[in-house]
N, C-alpha and C. Protein backbone atom coordinates (compact mmCIF):
# COMPACT_ATOMS: atom_id res chain seq x y z
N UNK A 1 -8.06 5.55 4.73
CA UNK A 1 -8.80 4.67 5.60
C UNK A 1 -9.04 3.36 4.86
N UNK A 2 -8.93 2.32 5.18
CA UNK A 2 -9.23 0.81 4.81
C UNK A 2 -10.17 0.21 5.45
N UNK A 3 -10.88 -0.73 4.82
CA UNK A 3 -11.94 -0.93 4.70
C UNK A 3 -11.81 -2.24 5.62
N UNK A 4 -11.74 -2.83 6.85
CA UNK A 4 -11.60 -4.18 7.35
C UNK A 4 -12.70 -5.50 7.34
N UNK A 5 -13.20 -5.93 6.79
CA UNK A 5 -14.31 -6.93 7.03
C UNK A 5 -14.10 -7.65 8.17
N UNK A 6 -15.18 -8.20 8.65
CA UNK A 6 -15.12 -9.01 10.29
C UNK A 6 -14.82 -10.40 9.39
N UNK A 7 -13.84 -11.27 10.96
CA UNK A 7 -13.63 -12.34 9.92
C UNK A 7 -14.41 -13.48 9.73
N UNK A 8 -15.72 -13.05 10.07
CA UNK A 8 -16.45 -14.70 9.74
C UNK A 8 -17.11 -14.07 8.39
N UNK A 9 -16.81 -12.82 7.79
CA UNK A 9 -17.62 -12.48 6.89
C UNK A 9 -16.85 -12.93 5.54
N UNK A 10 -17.45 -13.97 4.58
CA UNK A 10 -16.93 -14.31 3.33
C UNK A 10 -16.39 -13.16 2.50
N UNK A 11 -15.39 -12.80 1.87
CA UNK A 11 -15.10 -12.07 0.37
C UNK A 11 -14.84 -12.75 -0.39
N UNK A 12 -15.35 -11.71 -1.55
CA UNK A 12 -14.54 -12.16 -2.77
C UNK A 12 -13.94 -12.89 -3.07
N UNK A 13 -14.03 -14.20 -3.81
CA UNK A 13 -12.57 -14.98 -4.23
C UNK A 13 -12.20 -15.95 -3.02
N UNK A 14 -12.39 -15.91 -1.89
CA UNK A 14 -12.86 -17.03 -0.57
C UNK A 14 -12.65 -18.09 -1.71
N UNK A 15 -14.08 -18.50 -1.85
CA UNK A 15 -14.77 -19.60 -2.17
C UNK A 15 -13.89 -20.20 -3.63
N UNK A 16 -13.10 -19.18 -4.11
CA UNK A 16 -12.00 -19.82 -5.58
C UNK A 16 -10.75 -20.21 -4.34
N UNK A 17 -10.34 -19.58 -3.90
CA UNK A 17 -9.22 -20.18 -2.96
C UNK A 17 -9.21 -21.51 -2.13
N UNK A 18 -10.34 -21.83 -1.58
CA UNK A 18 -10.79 -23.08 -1.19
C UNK A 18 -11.02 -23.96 -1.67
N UNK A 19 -11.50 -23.73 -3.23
CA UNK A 19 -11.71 -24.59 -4.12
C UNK A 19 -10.19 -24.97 -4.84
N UNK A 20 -9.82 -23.64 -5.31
CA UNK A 20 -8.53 -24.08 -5.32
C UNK A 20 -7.34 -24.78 -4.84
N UNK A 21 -7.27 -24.90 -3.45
CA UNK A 21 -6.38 -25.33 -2.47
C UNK A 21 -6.67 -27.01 -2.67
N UNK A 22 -8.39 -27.51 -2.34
CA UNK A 22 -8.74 -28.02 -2.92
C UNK A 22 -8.20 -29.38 -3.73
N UNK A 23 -8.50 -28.53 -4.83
CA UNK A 23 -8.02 -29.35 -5.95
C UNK A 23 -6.74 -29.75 -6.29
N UNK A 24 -6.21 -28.32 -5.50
CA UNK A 24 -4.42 -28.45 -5.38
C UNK A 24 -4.33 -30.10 -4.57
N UNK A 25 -4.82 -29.94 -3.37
CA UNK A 25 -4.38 -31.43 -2.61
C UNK A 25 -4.55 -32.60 -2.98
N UNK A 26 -5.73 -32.62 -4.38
CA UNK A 26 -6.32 -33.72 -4.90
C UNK A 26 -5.18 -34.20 -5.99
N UNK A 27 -4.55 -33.14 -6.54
CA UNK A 27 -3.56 -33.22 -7.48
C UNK A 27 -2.37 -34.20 -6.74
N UNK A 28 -2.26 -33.35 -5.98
CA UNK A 28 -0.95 -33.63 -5.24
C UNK A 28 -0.77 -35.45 -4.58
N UNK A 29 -2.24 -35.81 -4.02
CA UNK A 29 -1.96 -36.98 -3.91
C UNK A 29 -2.45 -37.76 -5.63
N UNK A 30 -3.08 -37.52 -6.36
CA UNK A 30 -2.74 -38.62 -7.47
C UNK A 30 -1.07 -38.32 -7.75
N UNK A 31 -0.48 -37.49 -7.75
CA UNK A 31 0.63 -37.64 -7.77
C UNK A 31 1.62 -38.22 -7.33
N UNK A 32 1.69 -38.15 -6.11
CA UNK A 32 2.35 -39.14 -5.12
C UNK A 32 1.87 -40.93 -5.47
N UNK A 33 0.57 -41.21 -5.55
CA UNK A 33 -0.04 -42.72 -6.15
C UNK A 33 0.52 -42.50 -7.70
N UNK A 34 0.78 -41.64 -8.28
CA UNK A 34 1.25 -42.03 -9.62
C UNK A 34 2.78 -42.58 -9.44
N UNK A 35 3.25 -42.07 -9.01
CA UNK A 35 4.90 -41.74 -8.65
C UNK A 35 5.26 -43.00 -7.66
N UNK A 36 4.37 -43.55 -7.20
CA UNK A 36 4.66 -44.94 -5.94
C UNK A 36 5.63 -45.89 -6.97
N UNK A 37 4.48 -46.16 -7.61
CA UNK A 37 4.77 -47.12 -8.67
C UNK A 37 6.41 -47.60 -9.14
N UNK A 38 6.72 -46.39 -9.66
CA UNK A 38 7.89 -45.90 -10.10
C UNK A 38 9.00 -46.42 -9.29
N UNK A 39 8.59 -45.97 -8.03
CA UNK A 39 10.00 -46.03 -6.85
C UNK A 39 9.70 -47.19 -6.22
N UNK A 40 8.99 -47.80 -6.56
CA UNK A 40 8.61 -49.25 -5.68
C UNK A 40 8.11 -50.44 -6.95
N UNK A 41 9.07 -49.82 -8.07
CA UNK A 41 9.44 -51.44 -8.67
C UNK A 41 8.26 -52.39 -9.75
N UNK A 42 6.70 -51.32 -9.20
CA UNK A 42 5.61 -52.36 -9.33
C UNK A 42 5.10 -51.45 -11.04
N UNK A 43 4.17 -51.93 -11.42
CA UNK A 43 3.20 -52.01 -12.74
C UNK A 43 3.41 -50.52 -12.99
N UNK A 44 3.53 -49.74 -13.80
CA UNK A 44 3.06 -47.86 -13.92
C UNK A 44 1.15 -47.76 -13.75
N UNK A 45 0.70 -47.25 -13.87
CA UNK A 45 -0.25 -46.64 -13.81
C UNK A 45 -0.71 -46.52 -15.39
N UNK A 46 -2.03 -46.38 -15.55
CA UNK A 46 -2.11 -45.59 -16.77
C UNK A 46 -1.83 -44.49 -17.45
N UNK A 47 -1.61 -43.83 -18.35
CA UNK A 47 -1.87 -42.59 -19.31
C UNK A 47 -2.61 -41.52 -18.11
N UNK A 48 -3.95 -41.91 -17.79
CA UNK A 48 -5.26 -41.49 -17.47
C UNK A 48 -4.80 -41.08 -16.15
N UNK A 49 -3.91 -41.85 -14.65
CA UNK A 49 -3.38 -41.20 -13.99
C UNK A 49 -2.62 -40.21 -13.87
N UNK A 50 -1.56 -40.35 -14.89
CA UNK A 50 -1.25 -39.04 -15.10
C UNK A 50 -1.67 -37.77 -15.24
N UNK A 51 -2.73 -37.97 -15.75
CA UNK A 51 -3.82 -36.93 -16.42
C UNK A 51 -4.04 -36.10 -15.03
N UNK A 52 -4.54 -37.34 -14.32
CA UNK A 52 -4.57 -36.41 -12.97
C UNK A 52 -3.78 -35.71 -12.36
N UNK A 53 -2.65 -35.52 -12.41
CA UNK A 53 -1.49 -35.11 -11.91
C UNK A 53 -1.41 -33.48 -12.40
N UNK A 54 -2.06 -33.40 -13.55
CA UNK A 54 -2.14 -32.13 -14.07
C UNK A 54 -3.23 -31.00 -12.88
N UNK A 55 -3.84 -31.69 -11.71
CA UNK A 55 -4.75 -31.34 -11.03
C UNK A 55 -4.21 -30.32 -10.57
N UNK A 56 -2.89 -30.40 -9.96
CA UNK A 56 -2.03 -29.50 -8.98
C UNK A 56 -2.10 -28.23 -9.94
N UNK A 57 -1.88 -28.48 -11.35
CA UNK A 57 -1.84 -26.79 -11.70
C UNK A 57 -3.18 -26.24 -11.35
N UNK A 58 -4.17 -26.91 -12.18
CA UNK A 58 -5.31 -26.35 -11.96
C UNK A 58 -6.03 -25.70 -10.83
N UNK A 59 -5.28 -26.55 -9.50
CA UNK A 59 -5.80 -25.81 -8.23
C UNK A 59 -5.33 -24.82 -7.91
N UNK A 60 -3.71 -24.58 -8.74
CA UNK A 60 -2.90 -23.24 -8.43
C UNK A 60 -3.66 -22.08 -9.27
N UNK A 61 -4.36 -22.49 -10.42
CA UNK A 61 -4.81 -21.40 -11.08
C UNK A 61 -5.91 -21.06 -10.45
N UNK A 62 -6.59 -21.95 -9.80
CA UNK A 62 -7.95 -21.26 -9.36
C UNK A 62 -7.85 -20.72 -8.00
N UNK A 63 -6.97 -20.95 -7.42
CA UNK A 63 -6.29 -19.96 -5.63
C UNK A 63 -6.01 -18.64 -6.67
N UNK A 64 -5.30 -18.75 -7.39
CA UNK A 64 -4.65 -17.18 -7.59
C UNK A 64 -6.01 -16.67 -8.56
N UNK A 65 -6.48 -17.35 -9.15
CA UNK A 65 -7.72 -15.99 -9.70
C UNK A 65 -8.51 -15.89 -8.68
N UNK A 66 -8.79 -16.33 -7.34
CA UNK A 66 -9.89 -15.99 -6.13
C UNK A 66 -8.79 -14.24 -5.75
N UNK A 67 -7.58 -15.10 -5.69
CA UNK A 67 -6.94 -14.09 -4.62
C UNK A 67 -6.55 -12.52 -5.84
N UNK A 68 -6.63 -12.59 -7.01
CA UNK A 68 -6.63 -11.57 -7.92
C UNK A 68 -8.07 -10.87 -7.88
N UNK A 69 -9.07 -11.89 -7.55
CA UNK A 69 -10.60 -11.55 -7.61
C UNK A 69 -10.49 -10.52 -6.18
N UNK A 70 -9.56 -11.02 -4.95
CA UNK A 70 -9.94 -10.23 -3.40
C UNK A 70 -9.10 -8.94 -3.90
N UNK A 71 -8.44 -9.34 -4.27
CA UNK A 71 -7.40 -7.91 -4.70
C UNK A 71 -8.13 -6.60 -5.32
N UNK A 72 -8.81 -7.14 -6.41
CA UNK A 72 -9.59 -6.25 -7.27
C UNK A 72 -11.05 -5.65 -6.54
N UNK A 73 -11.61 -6.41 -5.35
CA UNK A 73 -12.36 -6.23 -4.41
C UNK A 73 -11.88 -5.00 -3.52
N UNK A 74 -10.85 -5.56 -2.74
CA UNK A 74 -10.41 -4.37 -2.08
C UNK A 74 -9.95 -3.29 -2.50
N UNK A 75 -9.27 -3.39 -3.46
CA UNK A 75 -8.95 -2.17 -4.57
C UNK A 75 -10.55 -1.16 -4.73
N UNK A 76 -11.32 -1.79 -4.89
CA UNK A 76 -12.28 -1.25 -5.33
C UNK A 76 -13.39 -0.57 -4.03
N UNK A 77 -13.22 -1.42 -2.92
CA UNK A 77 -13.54 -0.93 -1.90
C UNK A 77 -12.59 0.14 -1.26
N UNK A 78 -11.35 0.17 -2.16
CA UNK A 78 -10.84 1.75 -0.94
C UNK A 78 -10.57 2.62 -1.81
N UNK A 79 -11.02 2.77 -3.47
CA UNK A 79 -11.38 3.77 -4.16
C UNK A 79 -12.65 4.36 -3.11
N UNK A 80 -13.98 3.24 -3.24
CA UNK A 80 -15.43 3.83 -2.90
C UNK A 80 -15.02 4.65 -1.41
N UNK A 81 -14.31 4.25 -0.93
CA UNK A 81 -14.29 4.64 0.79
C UNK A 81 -12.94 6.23 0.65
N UNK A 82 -12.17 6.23 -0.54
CA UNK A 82 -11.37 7.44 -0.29
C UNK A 82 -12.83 8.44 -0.78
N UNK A 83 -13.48 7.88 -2.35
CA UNK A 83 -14.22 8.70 -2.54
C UNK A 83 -15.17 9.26 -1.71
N UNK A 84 -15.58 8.71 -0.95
CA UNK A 84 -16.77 9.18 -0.02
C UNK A 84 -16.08 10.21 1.24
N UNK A 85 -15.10 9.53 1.63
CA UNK A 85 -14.19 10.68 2.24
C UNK A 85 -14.13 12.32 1.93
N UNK A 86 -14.26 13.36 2.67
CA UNK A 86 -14.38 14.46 2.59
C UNK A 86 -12.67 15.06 1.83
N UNK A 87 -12.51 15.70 0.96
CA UNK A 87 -11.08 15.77 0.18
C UNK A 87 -10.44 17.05 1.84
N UNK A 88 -9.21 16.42 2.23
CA UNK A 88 -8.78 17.78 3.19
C UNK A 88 -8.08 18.63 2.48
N UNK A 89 -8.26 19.64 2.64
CA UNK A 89 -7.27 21.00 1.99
C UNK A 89 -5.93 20.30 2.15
N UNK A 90 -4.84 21.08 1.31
CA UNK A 90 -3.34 20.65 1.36
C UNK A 90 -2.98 21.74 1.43
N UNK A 91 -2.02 21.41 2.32
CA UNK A 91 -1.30 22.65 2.83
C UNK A 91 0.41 22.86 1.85
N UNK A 92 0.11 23.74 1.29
CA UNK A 92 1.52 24.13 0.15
C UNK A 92 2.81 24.81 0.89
């Protein structure tokens, strides 16, 4: 039996995935404004823009530890729910 949550109800790791996604998009456009530059001839950017560009990983790491965090949630919610379950005889 599995355990379904209703879906307006938050889990686990939600709130890292959103944040993550996030930061992912924030990455993604200094990237694109870093990268203009380049293809359109004009001044580079600083060092320091770049820097930002590193954003995109960071938002990828923090989606996948939410979604390792829901994993380990539900994992753990259908141990508690087999355990509570009555064991049925097996038939040999």
């Amino acid at each position: 039996m599995t355990v379904t949550p209703h879906p307006d109800e938050a889990r686990p790791g939600d709130a890292l995935v959103k944040a993550g996604g996030v930061v992912f998009i924030l990455g993604a456009v200094a990237t694109l404004a870093t990268m203009a530059p380049l293809f359109l001839g004009t001044e580079p950017f600083p060092s320091y823009a770049w820097a930002l560009c590193m954003l995109m990983g960071v938002g990828f790491a923090i989606s996948a530890a939410g979604v390792l965090r829901s994993a380990a949630a539900q994992r753990r919610a259908a141990r508690a729910s087999q355990a509570a379950a009555p064991a049925a005889p097996r038939a040999t």
